[in-house]
PDB file of N, CA and C in Angstrom:
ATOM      1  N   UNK A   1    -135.921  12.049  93.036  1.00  0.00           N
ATOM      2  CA  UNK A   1    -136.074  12.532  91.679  1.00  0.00           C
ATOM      3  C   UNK A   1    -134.731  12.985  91.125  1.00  0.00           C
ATOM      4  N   UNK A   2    -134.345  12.659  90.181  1.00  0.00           N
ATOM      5  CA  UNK A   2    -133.039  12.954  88.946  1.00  0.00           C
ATOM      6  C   UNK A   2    -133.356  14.505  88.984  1.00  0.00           C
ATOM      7  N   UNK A   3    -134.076  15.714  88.951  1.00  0.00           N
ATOM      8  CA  UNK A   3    -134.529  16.542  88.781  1.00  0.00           C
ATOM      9  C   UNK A   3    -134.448  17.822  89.708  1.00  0.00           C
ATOM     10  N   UNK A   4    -133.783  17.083  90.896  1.00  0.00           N
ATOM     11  CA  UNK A   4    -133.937  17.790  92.254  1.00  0.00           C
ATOM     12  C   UNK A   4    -132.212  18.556  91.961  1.00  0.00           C
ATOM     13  N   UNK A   5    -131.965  19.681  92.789  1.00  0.00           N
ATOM     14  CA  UNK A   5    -130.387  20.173  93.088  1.00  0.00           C
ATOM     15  C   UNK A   5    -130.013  18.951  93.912  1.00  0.00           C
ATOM     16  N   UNK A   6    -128.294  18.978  93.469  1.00  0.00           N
ATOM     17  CA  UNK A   6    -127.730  17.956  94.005  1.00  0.00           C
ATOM     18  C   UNK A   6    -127.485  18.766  95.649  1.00  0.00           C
ATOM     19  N   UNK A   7    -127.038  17.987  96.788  1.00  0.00           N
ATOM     20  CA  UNK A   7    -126.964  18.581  98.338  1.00  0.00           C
ATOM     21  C   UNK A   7    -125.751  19.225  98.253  1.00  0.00           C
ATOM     22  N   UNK A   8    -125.676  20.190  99.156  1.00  0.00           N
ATOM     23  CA  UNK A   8    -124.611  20.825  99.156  1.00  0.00           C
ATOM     24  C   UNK A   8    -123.386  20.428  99.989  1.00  0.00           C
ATOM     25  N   UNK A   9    -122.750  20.333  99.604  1.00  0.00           N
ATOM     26  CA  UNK A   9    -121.226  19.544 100.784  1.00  0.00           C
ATOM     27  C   UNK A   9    -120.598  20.415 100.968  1.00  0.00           C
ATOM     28  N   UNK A  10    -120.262  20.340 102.353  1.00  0.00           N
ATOM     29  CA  UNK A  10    -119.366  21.632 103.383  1.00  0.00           C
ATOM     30  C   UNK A  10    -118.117  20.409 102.827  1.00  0.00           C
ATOM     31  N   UNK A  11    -117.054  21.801 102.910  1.00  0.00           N
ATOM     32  CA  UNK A  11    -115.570  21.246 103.269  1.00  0.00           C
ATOM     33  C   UNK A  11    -115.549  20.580 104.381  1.00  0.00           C
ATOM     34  N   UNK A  12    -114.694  20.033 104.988  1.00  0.00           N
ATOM     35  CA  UNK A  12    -113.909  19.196 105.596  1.00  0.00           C
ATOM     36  C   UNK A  12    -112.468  19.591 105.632  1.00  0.00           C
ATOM     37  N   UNK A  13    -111.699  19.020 106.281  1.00  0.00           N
ATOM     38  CA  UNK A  13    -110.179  18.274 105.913  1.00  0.00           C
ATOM     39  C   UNK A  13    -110.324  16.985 105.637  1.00  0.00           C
ATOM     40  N   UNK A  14    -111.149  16.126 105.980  1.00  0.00           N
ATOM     41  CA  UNK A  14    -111.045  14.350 105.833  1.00  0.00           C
ATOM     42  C   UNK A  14    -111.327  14.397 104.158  1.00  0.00           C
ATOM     43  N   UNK A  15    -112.718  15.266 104.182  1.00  0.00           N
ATOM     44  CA  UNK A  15    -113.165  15.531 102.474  1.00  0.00           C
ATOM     45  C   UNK A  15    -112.022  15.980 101.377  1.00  0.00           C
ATOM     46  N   UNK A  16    -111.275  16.751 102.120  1.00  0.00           N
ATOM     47  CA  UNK A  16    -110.486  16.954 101.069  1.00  0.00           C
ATOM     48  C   UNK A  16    -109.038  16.306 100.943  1.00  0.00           C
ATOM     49  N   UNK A  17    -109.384  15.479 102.147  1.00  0.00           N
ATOM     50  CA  UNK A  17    -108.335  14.544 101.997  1.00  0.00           C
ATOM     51  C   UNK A  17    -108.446  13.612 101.085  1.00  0.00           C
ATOM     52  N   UNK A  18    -109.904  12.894 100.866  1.00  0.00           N
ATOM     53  CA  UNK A  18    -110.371  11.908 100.534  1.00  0.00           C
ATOM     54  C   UNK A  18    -110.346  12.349  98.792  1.00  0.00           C
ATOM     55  N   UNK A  19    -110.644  13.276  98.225  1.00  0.00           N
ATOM     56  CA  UNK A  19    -110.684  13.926  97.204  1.00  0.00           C
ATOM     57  C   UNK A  19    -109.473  13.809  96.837  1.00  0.00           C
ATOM     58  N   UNK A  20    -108.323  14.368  97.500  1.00  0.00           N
ATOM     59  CA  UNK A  20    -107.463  14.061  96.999  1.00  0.00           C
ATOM     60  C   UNK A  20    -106.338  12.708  96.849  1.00  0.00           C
ATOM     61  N   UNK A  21    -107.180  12.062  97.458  1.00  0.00           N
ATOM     62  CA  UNK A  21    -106.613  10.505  97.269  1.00  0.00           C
ATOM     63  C   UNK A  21    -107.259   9.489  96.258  1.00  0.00           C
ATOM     64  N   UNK A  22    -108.245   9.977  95.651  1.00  0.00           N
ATOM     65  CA  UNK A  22    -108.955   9.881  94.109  1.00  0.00           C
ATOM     66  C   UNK A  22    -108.188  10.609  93.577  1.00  0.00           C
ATOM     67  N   UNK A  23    -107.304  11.553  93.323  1.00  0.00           N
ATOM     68  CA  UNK A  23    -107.017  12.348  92.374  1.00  0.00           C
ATOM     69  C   UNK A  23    -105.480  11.770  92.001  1.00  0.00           C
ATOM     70  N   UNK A  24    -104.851  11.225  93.264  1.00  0.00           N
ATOM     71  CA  UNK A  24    -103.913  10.551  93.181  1.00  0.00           C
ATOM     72  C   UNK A  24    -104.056   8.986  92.551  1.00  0.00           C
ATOM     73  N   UNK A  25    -104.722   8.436  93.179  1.00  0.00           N
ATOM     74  CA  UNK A  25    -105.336   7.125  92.481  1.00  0.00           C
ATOM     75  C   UNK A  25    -105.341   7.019  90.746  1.00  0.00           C
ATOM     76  N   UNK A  26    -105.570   8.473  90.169  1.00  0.00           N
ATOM     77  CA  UNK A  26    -106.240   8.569  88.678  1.00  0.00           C
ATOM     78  C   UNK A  26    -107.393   8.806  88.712  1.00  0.00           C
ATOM     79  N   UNK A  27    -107.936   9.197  89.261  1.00  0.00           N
ATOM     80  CA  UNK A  27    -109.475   9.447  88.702  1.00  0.00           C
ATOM     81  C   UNK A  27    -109.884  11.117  88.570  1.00  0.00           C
ATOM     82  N   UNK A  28    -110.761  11.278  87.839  1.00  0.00           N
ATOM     83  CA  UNK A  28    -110.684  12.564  87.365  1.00  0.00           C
ATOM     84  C   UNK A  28    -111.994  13.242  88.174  1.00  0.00           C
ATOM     85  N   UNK A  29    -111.574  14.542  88.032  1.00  0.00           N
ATOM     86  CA  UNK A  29    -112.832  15.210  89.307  1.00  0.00           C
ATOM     87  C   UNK A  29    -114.026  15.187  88.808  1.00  0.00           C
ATOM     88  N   UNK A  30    -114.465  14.873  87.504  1.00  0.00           N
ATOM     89  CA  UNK A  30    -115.770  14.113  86.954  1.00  0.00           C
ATOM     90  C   UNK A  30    -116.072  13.238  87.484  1.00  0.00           C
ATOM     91  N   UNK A  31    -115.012  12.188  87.581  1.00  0.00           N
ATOM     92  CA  UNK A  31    -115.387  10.814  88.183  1.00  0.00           C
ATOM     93  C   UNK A  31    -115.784  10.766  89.941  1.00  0.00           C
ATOM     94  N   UNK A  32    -115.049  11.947  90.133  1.00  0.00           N
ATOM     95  CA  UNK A  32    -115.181  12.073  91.965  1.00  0.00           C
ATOM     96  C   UNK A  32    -116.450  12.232  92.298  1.00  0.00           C
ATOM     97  N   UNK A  33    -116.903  13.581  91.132  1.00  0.00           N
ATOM     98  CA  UNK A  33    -118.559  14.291  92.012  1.00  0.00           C
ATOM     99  C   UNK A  33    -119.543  13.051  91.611  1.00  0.00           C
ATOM    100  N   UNK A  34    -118.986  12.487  91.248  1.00  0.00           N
ATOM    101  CA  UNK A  34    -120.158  11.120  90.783  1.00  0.00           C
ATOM    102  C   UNK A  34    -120.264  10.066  91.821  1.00  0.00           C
ATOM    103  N   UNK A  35    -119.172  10.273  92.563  1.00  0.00           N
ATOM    104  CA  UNK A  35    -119.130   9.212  93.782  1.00  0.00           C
ATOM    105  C   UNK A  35    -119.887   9.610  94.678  1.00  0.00           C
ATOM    106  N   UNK A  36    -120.458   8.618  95.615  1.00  0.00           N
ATOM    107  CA  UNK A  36    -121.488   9.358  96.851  1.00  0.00           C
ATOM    108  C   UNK A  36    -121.025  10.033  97.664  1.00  0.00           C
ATOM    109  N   UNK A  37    -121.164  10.874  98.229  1.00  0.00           N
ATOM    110  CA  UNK A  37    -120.735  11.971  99.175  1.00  0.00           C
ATOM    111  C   UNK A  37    -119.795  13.230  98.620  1.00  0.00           C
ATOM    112  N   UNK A  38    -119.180  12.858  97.280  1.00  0.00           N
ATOM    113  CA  UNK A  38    -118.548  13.715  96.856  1.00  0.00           C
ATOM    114  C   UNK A  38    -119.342  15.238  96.434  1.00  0.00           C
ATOM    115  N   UNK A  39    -118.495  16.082  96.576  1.00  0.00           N
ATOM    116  CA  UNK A  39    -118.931  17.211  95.945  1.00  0.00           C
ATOM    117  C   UNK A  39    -119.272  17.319  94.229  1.00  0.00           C
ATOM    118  N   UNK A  40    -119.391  18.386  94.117  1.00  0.00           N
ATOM    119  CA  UNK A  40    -119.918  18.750  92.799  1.00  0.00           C
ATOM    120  C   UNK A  40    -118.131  19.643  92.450  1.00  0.00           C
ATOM    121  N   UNK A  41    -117.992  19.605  91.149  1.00  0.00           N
ATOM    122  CA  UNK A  41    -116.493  20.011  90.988  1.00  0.00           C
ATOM    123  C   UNK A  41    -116.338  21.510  90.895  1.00  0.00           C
ATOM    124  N   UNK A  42    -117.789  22.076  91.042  1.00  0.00           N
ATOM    125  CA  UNK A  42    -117.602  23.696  90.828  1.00  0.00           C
ATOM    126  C   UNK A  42    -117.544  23.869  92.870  1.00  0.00           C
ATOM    127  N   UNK A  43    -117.845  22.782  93.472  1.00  0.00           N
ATOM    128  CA  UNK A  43    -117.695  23.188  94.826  1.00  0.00           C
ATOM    129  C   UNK A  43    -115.663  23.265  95.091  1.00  0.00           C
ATOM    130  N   UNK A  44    -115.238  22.144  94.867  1.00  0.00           N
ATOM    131  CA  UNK A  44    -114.229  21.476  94.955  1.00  0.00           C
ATOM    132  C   UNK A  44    -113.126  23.188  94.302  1.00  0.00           C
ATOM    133  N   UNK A  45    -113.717  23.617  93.352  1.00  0.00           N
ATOM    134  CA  UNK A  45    -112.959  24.860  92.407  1.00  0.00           C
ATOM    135  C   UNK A  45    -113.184  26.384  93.479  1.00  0.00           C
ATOM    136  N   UNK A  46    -114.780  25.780  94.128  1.00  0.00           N
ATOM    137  CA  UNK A  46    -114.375  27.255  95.310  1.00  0.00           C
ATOM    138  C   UNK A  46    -113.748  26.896  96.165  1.00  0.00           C
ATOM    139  N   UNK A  47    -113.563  25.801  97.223  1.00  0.00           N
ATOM    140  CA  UNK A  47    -112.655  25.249  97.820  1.00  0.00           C
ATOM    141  C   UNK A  47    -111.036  25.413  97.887  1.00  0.00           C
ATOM    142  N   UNK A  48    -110.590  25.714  96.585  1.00  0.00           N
ATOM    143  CA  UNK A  48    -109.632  25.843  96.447  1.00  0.00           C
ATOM    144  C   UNK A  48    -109.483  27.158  96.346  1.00  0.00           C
ATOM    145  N   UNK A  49    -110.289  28.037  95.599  1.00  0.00           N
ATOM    146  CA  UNK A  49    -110.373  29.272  96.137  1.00  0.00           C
ATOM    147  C   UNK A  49    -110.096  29.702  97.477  1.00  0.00           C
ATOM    148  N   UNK A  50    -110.875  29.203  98.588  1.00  0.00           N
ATOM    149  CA  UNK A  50    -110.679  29.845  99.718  1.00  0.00           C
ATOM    150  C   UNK A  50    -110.085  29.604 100.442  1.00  0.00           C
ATOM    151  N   UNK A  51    -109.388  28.033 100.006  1.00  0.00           N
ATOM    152  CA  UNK A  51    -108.701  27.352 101.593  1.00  0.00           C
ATOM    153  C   UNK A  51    -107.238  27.038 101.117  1.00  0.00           C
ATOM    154  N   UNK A  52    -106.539  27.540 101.522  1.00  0.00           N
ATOM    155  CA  UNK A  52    -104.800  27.528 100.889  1.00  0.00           C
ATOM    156  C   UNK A  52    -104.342  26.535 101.338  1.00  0.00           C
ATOM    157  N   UNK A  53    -104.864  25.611 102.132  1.00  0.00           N
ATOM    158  CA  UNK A  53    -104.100  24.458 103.114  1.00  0.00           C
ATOM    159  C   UNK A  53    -104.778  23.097 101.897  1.00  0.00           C
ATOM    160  N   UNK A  54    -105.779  23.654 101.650  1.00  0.00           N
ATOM    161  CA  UNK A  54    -106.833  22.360 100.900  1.00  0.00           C
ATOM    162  C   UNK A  54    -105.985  22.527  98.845  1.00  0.00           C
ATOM    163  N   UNK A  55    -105.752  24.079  98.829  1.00  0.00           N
ATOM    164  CA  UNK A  55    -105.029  24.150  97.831  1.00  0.00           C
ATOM    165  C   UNK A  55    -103.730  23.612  97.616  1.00  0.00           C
ATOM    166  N   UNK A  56    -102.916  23.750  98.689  1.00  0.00           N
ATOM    167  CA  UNK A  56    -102.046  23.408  98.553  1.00  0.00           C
ATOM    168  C   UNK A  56    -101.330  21.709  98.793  1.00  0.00           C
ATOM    169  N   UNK A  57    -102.869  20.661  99.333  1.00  0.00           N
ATOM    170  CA  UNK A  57    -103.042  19.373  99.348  1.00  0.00           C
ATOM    171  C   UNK A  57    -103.257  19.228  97.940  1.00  0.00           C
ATOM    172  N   UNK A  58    -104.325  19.968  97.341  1.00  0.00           N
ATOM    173  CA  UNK A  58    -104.889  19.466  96.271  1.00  0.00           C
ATOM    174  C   UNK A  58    -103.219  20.188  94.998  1.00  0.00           C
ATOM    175  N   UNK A  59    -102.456  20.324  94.993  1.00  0.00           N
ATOM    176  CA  UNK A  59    -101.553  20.886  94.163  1.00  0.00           C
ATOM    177  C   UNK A  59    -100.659  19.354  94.384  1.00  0.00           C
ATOM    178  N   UNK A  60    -100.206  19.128  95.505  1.00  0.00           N
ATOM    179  CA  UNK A  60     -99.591  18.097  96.040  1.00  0.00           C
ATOM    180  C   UNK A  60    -100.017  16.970  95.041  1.00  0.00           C
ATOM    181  N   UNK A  61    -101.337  16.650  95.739  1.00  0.00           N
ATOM    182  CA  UNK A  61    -101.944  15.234  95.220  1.00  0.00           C
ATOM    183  C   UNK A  61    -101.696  15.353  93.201  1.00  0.00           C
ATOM    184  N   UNK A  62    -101.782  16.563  92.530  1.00  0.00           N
ATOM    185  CA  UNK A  62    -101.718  16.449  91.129  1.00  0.00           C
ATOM    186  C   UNK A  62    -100.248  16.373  91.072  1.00  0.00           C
ATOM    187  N   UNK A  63     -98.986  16.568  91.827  1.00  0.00           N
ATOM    188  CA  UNK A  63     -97.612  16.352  91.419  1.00  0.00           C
ATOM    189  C   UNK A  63     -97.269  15.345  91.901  1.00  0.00           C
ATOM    190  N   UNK A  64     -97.987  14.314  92.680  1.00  0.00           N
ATOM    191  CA  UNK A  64     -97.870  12.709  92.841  1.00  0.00           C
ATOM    192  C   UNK A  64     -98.743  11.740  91.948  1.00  0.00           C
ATOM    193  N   UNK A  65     -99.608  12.218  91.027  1.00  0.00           N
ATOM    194  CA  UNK A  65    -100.193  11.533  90.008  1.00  0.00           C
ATOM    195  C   UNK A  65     -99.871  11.819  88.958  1.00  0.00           C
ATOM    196  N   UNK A  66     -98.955  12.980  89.072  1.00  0.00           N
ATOM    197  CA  UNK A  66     -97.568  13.342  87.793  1.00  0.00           C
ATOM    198  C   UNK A  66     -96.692  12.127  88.064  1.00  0.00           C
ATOM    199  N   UNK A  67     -96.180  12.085  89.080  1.00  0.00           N
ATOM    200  CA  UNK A  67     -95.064  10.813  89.016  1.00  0.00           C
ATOM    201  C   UNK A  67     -95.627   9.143  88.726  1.00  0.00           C
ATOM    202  N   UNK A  68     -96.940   9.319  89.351  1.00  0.00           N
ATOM    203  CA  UNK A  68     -97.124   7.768  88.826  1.00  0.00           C
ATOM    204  C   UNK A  68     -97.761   7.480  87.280  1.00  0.00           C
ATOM    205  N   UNK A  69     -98.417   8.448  86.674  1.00  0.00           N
ATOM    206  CA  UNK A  69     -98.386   8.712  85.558  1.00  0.00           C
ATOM    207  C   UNK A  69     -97.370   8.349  84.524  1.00  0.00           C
ATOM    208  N   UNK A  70     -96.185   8.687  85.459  1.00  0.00           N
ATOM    209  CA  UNK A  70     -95.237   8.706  84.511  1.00  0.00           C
ATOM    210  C   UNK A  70     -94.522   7.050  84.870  1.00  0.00           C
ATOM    211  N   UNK A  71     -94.724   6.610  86.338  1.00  0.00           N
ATOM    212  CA  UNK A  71     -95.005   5.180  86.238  1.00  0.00           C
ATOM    213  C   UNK A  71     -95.435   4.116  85.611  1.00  0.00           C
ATOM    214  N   UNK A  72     -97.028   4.531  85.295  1.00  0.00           N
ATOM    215  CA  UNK A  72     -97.563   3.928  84.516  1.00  0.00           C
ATOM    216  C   UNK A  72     -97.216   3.554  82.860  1.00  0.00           C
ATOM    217  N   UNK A  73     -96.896   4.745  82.848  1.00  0.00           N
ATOM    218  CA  UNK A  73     -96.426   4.548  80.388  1.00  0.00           C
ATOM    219  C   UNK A  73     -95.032   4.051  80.787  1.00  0.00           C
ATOM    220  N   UNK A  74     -94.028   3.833  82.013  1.00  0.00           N
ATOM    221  CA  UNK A  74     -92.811   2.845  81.998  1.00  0.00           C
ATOM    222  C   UNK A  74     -93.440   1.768  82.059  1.00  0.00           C
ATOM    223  N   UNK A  75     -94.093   1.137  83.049  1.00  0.00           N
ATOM    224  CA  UNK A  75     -95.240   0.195  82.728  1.00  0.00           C
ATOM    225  C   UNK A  75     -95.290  -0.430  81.414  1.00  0.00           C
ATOM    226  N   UNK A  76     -96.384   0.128  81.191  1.00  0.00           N
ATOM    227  CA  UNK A  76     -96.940  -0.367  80.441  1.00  0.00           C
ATOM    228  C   UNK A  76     -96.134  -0.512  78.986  1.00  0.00           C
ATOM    229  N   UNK A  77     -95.134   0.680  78.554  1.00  0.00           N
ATOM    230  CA  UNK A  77     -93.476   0.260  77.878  1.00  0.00           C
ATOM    231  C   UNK A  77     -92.576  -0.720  77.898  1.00  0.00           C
ATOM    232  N   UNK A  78     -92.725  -1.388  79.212  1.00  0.00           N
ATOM    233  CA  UNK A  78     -92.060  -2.693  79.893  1.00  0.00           C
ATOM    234  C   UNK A  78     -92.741  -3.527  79.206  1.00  0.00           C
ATOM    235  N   UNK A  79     -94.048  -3.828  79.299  1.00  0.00           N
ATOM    236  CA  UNK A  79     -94.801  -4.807  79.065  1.00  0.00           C
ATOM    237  C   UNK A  79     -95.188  -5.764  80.981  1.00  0.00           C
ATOM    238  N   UNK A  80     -95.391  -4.698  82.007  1.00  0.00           N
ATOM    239  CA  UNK A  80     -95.915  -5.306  82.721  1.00  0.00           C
ATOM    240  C   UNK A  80     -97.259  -4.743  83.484  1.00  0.00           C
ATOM    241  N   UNK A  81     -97.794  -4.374  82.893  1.00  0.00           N
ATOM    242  CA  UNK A  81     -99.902  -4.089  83.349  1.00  0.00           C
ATOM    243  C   UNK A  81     -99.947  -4.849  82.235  1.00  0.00           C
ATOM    244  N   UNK A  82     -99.681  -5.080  81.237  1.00  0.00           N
ATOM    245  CA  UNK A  82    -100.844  -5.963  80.491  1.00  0.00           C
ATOM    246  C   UNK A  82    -100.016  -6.518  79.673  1.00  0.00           C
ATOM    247  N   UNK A  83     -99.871  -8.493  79.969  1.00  0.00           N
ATOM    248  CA  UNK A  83     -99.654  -9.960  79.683  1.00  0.00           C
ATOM    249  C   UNK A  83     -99.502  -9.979  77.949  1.00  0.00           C
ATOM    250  N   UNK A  84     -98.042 -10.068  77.845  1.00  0.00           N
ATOM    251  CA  UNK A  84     -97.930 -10.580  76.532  1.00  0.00           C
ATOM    252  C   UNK A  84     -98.440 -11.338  75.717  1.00  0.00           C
ATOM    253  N   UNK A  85     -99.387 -11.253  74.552  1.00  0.00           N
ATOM    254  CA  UNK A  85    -100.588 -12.319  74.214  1.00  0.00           C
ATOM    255  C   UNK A  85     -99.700 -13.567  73.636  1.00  0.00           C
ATOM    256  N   UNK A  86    -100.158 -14.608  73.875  1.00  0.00           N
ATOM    257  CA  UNK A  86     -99.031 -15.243  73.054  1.00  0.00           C
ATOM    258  C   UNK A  86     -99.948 -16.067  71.816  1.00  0.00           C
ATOM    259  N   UNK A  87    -101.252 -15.787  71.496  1.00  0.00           N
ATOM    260  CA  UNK A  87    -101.893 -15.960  70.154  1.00  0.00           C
ATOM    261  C   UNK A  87    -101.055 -14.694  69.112  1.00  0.00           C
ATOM    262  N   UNK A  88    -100.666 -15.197  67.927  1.00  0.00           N
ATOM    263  CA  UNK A  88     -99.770 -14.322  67.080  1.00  0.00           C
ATOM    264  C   UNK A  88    -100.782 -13.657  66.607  1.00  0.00           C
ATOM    265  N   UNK A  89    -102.234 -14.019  66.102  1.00  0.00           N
ATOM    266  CA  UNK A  89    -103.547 -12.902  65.412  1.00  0.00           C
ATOM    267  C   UNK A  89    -103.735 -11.864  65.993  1.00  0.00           C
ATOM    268  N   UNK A  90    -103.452 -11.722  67.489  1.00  0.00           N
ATOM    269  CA  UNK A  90    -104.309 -10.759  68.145  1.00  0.00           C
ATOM    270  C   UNK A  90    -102.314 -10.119  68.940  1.00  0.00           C
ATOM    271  N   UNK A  91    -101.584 -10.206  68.467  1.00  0.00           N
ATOM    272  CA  UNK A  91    -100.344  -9.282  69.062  1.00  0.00           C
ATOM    273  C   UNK A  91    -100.524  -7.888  68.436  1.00  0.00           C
ATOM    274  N   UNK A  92    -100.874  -7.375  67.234  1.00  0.00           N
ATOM    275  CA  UNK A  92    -100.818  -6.581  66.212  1.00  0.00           C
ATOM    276  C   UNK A  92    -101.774  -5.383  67.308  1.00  0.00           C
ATOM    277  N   UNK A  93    -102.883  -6.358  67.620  1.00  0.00           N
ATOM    278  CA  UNK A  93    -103.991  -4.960  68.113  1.00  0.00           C
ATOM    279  C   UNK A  93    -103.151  -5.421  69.699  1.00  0.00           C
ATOM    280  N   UNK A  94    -102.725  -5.652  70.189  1.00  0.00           N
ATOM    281  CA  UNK A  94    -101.811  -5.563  71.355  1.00  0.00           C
ATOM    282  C   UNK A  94    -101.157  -4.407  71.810  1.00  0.00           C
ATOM    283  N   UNK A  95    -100.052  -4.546  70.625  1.00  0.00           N
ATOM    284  CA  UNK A  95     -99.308  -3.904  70.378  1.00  0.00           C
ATOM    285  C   UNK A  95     -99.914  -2.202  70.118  1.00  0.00           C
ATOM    286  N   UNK A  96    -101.038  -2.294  69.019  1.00  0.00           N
ATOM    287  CA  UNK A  96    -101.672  -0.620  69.083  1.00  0.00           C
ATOM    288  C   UNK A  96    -102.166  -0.193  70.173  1.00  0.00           C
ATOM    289  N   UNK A  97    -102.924  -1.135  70.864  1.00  0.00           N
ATOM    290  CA  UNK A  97    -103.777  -0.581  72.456  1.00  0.00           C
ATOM    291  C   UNK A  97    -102.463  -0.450  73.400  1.00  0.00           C
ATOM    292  N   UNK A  98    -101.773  -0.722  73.237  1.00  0.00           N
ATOM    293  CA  UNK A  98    -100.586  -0.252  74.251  1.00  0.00           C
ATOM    294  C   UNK A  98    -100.116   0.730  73.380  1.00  0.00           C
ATOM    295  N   UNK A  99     -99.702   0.774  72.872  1.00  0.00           N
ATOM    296  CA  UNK A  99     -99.268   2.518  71.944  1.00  0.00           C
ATOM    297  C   UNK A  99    -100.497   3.901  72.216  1.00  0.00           C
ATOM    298  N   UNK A 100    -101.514   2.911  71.760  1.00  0.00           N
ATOM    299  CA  UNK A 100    -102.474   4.092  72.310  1.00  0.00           C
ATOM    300  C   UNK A 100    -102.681   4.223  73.852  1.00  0.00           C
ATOM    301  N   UNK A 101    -102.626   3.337  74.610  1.00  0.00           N
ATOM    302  CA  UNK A 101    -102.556   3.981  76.024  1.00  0.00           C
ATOM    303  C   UNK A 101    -101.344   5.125  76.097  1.00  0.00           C
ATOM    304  N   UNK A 102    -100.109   4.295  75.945  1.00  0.00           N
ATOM    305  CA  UNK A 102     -99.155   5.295  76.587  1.00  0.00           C
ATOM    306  C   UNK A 102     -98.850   6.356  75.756  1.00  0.00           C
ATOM    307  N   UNK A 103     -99.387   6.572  74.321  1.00  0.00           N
ATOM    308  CA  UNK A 103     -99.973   8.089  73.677  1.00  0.00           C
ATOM    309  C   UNK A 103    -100.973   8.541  74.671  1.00  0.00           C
ATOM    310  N   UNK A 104    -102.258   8.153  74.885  1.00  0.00           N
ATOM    311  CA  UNK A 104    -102.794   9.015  76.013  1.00  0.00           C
ATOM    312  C   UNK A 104    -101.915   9.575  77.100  1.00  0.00           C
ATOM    313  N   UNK A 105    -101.422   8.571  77.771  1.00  0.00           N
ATOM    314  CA  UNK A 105    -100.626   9.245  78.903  1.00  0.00           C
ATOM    315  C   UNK A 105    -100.016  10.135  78.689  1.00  0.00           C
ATOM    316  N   UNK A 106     -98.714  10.189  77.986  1.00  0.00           N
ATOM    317  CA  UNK A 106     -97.938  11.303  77.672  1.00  0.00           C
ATOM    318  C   UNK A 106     -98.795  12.271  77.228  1.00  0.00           C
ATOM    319  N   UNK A 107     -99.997  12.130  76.244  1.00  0.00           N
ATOM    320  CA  UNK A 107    -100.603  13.363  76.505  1.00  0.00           C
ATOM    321  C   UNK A 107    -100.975  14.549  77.454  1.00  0.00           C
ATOM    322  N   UNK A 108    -101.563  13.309  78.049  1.00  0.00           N
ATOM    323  CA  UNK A 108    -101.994  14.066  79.571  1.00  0.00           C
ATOM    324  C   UNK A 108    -100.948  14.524  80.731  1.00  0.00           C
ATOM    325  N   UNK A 109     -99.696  13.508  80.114  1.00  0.00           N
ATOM    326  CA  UNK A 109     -98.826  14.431  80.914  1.00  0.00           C
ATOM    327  C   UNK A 109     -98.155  15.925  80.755  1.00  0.00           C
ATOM    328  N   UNK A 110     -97.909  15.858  79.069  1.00  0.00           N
ATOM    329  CA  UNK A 110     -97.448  17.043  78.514  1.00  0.00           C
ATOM    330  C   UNK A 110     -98.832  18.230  78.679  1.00  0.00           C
ATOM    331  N   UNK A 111     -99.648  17.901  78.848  1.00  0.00           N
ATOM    332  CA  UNK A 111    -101.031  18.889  79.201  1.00  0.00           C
ATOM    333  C   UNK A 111    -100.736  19.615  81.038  1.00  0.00           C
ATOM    334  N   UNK A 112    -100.740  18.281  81.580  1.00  0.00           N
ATOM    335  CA  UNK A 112    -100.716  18.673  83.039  1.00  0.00           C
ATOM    336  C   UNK A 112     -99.536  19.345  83.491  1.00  0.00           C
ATOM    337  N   UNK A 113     -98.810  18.935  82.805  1.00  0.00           N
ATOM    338  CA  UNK A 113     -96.859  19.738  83.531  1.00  0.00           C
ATOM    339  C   UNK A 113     -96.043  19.919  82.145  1.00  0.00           C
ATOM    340  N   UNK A 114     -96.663  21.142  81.636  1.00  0.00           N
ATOM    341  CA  UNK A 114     -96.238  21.988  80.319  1.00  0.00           C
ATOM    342  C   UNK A 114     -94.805  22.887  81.039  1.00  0.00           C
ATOM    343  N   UNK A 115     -95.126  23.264  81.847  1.00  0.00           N
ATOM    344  CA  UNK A 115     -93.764  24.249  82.190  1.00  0.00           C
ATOM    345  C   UNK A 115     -92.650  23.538  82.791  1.00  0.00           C
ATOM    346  N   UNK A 116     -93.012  22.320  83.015  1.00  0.00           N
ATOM    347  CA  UNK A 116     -91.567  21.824  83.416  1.00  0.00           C
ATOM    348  C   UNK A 116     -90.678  20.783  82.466  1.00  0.00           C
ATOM    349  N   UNK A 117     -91.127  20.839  80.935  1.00  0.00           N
ATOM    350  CA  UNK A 117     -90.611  20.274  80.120  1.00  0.00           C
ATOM    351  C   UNK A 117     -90.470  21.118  79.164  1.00  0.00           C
ATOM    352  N   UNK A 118     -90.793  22.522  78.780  1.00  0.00           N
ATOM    353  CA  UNK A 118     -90.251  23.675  77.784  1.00  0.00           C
ATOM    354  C   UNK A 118     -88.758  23.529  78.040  1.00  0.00           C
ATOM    355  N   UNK A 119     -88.399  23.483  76.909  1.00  0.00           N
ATOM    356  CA  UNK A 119     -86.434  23.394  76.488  1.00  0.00           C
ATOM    357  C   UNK A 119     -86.361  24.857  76.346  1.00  0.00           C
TER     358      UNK A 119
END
């Protein structure tokens, strides 16, 4: 039943290894507790509460998806994740869906690592 409490998941180290290799990947801790076996993200938030070794993985894993982040909008700035169209009708919305990706990104980067870019 959809209706029931979701199970409760004990920590680990493999678990929070694994958690944090989704987090590195890109995926967001919404997207995690949705995966099977994953926790629920208010577990994942006491977790980090109590376990300084799991905190300090999970701090790690968000300052290596800072760097590829910042991989990605060079990327995709280059023009290599996504194939130069070579129909001339459809370059225009090309051109915006890549502006709007790497506007998202930098968003999310200037959100995630605010204190290390204040002038």
């Amino acid at each position: 039943m959809d209706n029931q409490p979701p199970k409760r998941v004990f920590y680990t180290p493999e678990l929070g290894a694994a958690i944090c290799n989704h987090l590195i990947e890109g995926k967001s801790l919404r997207q995690i507790e949705k995966m099977p076996g994953m926790p629920a993200a208010r577990s994942v938030f006491r977790w980090l509460e109590q376990d300084e070794s799991f905190r300090m993985r999970y701090r790690i894993a968000h300052e290596i998806r800072e760097h590829m982040l910042v991989d990605e909008i060079k990327e995709l700035a280059d023009g290599e994740r996504i194939p130069w169209p070579t129909e001339h009708s459809i370059q225009k919305a090309w051109i915006k869906r890549v502006k709007l990706m790497i506007n998202v990104r930098l968003w999310l980067h200037e959100k995630q690592t605010p204190k290390k870019y204040i002038l």
